[in-house]
N, C-alpha and C. Protein backbone atom coordinates (compact mmCIF):
# COMPACT_ATOMS: atom_id res chain seq x y z
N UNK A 1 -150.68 34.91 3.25
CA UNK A 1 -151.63 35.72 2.53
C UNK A 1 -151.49 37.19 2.90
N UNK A 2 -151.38 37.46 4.45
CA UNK A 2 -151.01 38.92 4.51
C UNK A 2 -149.69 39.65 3.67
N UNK A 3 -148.92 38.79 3.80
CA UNK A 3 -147.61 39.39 3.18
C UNK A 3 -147.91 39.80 1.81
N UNK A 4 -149.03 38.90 1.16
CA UNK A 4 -148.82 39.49 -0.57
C UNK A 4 -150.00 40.54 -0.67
N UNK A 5 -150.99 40.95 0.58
CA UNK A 5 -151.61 42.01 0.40
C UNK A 5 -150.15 43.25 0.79
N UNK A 6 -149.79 43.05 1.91
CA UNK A 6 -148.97 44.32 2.19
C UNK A 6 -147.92 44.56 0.61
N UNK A 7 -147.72 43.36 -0.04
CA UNK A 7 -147.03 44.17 -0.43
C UNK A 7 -147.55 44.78 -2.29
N UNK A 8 -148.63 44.32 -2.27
CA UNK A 8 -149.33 44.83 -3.63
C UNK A 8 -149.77 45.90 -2.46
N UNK A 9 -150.21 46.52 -1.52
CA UNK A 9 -150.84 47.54 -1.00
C UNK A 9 -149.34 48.56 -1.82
N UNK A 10 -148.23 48.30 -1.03
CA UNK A 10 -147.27 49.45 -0.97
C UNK A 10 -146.43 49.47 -1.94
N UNK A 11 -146.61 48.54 -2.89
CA UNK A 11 -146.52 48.86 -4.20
C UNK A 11 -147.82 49.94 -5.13
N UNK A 12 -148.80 49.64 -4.54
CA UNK A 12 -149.61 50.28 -5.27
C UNK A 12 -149.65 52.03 -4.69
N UNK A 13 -148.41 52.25 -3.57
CA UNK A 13 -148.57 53.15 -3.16
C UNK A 13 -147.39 54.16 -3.92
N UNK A 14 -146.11 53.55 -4.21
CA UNK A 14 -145.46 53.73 -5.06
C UNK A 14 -145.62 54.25 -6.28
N UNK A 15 -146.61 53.58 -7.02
CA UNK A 15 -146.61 53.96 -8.73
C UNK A 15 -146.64 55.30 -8.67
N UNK A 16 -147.71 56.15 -7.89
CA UNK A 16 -147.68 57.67 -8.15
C UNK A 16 -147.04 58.30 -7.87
N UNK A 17 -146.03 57.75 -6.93
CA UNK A 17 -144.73 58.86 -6.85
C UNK A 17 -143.71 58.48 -7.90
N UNK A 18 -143.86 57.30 -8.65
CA UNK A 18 -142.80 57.43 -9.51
C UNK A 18 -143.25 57.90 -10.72
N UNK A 19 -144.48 57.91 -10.96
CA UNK A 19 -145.30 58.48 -12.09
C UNK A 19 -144.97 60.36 -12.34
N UNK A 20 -145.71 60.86 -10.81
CA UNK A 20 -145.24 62.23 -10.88
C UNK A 20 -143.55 62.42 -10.90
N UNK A 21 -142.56 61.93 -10.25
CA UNK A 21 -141.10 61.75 -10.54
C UNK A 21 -140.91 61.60 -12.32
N UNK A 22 -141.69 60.68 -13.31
CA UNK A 22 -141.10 61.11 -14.89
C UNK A 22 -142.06 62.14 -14.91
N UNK A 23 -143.15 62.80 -14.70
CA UNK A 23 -143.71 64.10 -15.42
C UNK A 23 -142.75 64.91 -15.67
N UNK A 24 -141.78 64.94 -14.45
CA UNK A 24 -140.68 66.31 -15.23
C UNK A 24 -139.98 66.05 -16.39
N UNK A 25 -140.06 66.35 -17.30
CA UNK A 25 -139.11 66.37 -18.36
C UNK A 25 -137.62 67.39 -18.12
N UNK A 26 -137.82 68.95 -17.93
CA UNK A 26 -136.38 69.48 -17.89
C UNK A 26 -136.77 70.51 -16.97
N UNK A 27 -135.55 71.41 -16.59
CA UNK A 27 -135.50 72.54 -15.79
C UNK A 27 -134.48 73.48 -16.11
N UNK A 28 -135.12 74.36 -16.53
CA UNK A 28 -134.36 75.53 -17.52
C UNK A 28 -133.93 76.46 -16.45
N UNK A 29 -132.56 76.50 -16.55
CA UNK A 29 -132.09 78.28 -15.95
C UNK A 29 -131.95 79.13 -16.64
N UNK A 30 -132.18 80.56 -16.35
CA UNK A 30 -131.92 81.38 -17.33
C UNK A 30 -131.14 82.76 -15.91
N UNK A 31 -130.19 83.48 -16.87
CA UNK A 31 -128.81 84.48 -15.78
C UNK A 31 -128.95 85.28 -16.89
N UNK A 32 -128.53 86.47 -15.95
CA UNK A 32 -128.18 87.74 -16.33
C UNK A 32 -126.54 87.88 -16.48
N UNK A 33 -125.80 88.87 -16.98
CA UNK A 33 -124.69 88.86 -17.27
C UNK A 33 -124.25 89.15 -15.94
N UNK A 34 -124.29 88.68 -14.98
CA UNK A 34 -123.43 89.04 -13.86
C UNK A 34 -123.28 87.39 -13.43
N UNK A 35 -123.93 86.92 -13.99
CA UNK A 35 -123.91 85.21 -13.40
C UNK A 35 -124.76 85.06 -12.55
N UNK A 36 -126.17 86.08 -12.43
CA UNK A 36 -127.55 85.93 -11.45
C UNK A 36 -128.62 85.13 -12.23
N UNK A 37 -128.91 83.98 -11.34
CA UNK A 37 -129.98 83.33 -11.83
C UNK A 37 -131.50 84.47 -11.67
N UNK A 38 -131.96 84.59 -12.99
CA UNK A 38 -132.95 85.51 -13.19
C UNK A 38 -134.60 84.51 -13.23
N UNK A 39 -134.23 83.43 -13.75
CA UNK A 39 -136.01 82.70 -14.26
C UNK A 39 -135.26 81.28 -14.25
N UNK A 40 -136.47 80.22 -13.76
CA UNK A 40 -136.30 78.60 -13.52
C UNK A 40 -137.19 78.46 -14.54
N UNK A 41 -137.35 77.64 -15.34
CA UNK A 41 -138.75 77.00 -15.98
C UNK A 41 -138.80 75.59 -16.13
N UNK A 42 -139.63 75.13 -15.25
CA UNK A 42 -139.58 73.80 -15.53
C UNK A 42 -141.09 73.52 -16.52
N UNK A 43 -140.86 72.37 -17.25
CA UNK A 43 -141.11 71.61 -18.33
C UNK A 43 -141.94 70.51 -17.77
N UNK A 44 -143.38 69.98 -17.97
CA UNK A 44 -143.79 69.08 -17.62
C UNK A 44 -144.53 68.20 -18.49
N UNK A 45 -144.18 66.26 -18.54
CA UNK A 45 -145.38 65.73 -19.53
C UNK A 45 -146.42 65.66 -18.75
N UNK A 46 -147.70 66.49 -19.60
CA UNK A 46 -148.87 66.29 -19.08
C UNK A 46 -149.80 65.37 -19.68
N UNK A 47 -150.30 64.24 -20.08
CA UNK A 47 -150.97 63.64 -21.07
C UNK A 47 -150.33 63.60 -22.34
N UNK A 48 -149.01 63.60 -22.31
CA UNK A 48 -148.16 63.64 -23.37
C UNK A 48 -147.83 65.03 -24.44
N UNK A 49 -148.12 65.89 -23.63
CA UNK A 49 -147.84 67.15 -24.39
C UNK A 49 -147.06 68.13 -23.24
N UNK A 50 -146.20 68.63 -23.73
CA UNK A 50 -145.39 69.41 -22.61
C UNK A 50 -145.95 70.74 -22.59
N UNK A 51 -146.14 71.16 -21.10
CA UNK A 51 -146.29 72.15 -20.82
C UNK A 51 -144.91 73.00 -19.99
N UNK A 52 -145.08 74.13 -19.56
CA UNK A 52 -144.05 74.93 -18.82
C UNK A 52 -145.08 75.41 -18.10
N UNK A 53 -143.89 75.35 -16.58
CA UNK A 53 -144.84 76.75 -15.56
C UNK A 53 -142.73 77.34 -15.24
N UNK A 54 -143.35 78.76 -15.13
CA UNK A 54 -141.75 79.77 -14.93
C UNK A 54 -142.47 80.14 -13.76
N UNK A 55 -141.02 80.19 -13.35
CA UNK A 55 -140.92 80.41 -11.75
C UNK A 55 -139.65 81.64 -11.92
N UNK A 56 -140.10 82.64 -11.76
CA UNK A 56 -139.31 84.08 -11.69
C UNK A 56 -139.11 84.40 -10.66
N UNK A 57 -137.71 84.47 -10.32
CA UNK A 57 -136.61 84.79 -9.51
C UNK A 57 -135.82 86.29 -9.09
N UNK A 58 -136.50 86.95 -9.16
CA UNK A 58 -136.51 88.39 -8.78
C UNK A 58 -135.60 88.56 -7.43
N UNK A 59 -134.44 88.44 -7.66
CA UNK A 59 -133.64 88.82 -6.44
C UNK A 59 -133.29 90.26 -6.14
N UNK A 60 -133.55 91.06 -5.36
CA UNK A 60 -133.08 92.74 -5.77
C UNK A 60 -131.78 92.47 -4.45
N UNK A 61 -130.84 93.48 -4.83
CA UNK A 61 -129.57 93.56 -4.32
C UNK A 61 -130.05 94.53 -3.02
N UNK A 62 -129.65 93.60 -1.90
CA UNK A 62 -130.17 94.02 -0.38
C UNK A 62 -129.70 95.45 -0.31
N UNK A 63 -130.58 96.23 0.70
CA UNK A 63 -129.80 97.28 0.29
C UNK A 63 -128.60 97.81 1.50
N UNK A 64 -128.45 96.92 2.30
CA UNK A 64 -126.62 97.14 2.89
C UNK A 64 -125.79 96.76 1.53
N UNK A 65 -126.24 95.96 0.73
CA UNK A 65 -125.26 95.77 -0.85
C UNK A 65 -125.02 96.76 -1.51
N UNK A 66 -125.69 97.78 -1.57
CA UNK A 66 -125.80 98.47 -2.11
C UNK A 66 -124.61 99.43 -2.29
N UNK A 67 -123.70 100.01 -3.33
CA UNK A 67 -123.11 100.77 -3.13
C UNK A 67 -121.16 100.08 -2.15
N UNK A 68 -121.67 99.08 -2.56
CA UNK A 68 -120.21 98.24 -2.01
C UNK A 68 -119.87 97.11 -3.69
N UNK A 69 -118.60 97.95 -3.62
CA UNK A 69 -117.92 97.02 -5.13
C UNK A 69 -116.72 96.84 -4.88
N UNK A 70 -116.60 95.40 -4.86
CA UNK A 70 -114.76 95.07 -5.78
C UNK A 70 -114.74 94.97 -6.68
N UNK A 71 -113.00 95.75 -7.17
CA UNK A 71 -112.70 95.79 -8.85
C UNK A 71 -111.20 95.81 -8.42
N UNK A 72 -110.76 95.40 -9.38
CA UNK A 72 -110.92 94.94 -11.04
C UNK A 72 -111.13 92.81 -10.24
N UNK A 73 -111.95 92.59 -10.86
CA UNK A 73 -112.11 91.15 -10.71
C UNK A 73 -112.10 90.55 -12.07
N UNK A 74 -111.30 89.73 -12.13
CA UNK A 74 -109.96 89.27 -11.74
C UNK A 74 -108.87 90.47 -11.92
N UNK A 75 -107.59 90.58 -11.06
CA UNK A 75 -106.84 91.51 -10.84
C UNK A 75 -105.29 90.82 -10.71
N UNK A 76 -104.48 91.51 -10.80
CA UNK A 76 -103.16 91.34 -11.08
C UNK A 76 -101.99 91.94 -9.88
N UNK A 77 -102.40 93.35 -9.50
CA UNK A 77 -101.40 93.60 -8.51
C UNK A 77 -102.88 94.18 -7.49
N UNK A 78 -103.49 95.32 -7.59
CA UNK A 78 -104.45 95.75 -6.46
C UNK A 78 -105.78 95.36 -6.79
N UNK A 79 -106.08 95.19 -5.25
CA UNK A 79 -107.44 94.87 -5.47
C UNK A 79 -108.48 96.37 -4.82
N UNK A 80 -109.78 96.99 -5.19
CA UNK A 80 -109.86 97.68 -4.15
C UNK A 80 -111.51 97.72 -3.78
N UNK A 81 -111.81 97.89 -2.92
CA UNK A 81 -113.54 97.70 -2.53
C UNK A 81 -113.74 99.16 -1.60
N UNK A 82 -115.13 99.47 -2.60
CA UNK A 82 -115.57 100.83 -1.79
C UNK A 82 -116.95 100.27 -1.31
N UNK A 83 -117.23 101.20 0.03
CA UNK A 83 -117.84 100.75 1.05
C UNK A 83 -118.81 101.90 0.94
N UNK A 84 -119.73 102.06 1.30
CA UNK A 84 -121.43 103.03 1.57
C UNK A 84 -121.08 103.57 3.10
N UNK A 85 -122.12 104.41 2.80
CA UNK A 85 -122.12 105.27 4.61
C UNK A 85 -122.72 104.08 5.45
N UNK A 86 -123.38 103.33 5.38
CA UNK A 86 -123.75 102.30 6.54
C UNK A 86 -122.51 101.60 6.75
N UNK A 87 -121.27 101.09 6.15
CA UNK A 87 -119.78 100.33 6.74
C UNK A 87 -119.83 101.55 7.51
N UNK A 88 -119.44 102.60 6.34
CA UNK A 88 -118.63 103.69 7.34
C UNK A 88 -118.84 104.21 8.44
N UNK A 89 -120.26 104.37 8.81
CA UNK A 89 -120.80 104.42 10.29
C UNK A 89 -120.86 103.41 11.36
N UNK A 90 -120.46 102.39 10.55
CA UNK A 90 -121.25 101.17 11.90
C UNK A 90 -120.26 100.93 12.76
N UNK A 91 -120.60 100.32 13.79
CA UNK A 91 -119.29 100.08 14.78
C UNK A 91 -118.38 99.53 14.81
N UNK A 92 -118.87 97.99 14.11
CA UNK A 92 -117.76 97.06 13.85
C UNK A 92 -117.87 97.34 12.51
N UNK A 93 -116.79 97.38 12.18
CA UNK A 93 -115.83 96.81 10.26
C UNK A 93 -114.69 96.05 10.29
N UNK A 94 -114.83 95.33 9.71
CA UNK A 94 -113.72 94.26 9.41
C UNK A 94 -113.66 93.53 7.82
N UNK A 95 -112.38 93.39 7.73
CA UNK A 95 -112.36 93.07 6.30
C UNK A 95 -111.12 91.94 6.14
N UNK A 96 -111.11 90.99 5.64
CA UNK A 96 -110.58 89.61 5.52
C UNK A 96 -110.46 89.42 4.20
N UNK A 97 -109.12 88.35 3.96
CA UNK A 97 -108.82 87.60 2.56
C UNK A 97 -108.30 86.39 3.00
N UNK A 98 -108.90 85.26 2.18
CA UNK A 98 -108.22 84.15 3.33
C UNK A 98 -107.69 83.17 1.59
N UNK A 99 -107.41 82.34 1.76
CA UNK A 99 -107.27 81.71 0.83
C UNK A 99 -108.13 80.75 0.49
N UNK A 100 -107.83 79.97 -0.49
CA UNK A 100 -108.68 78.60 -0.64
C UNK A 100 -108.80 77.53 0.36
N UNK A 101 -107.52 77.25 1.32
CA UNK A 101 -107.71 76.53 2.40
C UNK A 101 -108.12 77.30 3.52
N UNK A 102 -108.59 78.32 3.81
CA UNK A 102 -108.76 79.22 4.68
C UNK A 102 -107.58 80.02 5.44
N UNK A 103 -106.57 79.91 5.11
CA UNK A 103 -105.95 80.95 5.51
C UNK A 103 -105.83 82.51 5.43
N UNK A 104 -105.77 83.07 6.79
CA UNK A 104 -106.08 84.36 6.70
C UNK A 104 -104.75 84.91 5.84
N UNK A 105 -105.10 85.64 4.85
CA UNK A 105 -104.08 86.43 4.42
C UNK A 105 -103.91 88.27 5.00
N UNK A 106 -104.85 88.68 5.06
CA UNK A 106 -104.69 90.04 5.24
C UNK A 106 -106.40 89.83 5.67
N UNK A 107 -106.22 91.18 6.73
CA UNK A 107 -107.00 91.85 7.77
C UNK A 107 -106.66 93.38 8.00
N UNK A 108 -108.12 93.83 8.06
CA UNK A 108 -108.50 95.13 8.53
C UNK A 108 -109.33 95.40 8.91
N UNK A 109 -108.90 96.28 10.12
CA UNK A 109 -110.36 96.67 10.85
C UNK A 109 -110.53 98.15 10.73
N UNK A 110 -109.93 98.97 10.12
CA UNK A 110 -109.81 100.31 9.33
C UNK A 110 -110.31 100.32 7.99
N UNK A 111 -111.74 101.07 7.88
CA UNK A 111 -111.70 101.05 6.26
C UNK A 111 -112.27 102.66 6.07
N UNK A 112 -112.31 102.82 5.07
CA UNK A 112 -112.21 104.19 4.32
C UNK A 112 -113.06 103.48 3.14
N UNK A 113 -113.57 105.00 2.56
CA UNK A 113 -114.67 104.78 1.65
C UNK A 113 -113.94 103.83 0.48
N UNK A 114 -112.84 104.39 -0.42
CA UNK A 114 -111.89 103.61 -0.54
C UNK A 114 -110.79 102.35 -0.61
N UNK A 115 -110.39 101.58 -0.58
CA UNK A 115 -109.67 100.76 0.40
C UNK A 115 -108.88 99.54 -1.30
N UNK A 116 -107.70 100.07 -0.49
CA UNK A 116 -106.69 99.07 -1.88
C UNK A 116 -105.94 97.84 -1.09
N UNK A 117 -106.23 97.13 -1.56
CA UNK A 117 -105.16 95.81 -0.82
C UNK A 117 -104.58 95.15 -2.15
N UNK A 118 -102.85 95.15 -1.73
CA UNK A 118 -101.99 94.64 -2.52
C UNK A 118 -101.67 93.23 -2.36
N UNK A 119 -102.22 92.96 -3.61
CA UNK A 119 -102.49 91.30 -4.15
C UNK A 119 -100.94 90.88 -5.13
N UNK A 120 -100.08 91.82 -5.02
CA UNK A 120 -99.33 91.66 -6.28
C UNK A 120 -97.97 90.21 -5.78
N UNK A 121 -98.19 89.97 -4.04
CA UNK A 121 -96.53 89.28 -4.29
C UNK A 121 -97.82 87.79 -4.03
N UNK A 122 -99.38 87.86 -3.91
CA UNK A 122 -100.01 86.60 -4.04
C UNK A 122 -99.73 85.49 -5.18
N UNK A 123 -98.96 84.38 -4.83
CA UNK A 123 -99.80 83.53 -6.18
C UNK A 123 -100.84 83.39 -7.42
N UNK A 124 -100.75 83.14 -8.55
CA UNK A 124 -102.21 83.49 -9.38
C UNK A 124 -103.21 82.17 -8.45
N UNK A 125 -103.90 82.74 -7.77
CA UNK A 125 -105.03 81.59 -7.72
C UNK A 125 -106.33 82.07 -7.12
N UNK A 126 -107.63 82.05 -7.15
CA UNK A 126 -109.08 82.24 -6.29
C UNK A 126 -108.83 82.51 -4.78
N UNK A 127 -109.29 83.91 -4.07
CA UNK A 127 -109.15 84.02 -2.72
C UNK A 127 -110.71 84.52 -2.40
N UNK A 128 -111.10 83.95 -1.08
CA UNK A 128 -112.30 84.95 -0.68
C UNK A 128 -112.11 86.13 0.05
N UNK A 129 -112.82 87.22 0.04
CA UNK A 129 -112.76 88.34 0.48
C UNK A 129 -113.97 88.66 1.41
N UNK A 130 -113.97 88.91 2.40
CA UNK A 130 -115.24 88.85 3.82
C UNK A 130 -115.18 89.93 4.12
N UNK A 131 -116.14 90.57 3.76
CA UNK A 131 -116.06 92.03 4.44
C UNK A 131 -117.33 91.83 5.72
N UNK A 132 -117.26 92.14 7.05
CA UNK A 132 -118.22 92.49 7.83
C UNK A 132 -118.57 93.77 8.77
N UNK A 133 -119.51 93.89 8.62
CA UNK A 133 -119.66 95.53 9.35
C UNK A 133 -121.37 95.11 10.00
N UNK A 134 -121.25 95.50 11.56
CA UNK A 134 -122.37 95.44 12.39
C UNK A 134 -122.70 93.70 12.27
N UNK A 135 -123.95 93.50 12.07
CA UNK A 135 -124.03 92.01 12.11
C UNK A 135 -124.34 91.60 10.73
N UNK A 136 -123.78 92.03 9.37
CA UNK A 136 -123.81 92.08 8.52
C UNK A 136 -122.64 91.29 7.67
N UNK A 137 -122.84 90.66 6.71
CA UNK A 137 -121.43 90.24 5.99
C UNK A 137 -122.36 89.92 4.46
N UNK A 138 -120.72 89.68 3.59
CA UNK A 138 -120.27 89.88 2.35
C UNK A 138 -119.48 89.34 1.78
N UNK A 139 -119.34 88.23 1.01
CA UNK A 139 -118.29 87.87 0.25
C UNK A 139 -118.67 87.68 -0.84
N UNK A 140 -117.11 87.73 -1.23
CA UNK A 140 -116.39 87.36 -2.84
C UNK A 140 -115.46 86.83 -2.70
N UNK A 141 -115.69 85.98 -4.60
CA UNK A 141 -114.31 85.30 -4.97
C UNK A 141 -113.72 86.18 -5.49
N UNK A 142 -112.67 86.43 -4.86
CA UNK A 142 -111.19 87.18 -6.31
C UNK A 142 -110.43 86.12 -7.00
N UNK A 143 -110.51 86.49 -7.95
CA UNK A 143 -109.60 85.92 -8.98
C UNK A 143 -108.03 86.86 -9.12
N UNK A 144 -106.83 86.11 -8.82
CA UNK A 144 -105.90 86.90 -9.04
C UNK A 144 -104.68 86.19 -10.04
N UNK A 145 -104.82 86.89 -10.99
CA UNK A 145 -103.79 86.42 -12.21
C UNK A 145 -102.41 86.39 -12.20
């Protein structure tokens, strides 16, 4: 007799988590042209009528980001990334390309506001690019054609 209370108890404990588990119906992303998720909206049945609650995603670009770009992405022979007065002052800078299996391809610990690295005798394929300065870091995918 205990066994068939425990287990109508923890069944009956169940239904509402699987109940709230179908309320969701969907979950909407919505991006900006850079490929930044901007707004989530999820979709809920409430008594059989769907509602939405948005959940806005306001990411602002940190501001050590600031003022640091690689171009041309995707690129063919150079790649080049300019750096802000906070790289250029800080103590440590370092800058890395490794491949898809992690191999280091090229390193520098010299940078200039400036800075070109020749991608041209690379393979066409996806490399990451690590830039770090102070206790700070940065990556990207390059795409190289």
């Amino acid at each position: 007799m205990k066994s068939i209370i425990i287990l109508i108890l923890g069944s009956s404990l169940l239904v509402p988590k699987l109940m709230a588990q179908e309320a969701i119906e969907d979950i909407v992303f919505s991006y900006d042209l850079a490929g930044n998720r901007t707004k989530r909206e999820i979709i809920y049945y409430e008594g059989g009528a769907k509602s939405a609650q948005v959940t806005y995603e306001e990411e602002e670009e940190p501001e050590f980001d600031k003022g640091i770009n690689v171009y041309p992405n995707p690129t063919t022979h150079s790649l080049y990334l300019t750096v802000n007065e906070e790289v250029l002052e800080s103590s440590r800078k370092e800058l890395y390309v490794f491949d898809m299996l992690g191999k280091l391809l090229y390193q520098s610990n010299h940078l200039e506001e400036t800075n070109r690295i020749d991608v041209s005798q690379w393979p066409s394929s996806n490399y990451i690019l690590k830039l770090i300065f102070d206790n700070k870091h940065k990556e990207w995918i390059i795409v190289k054609n």
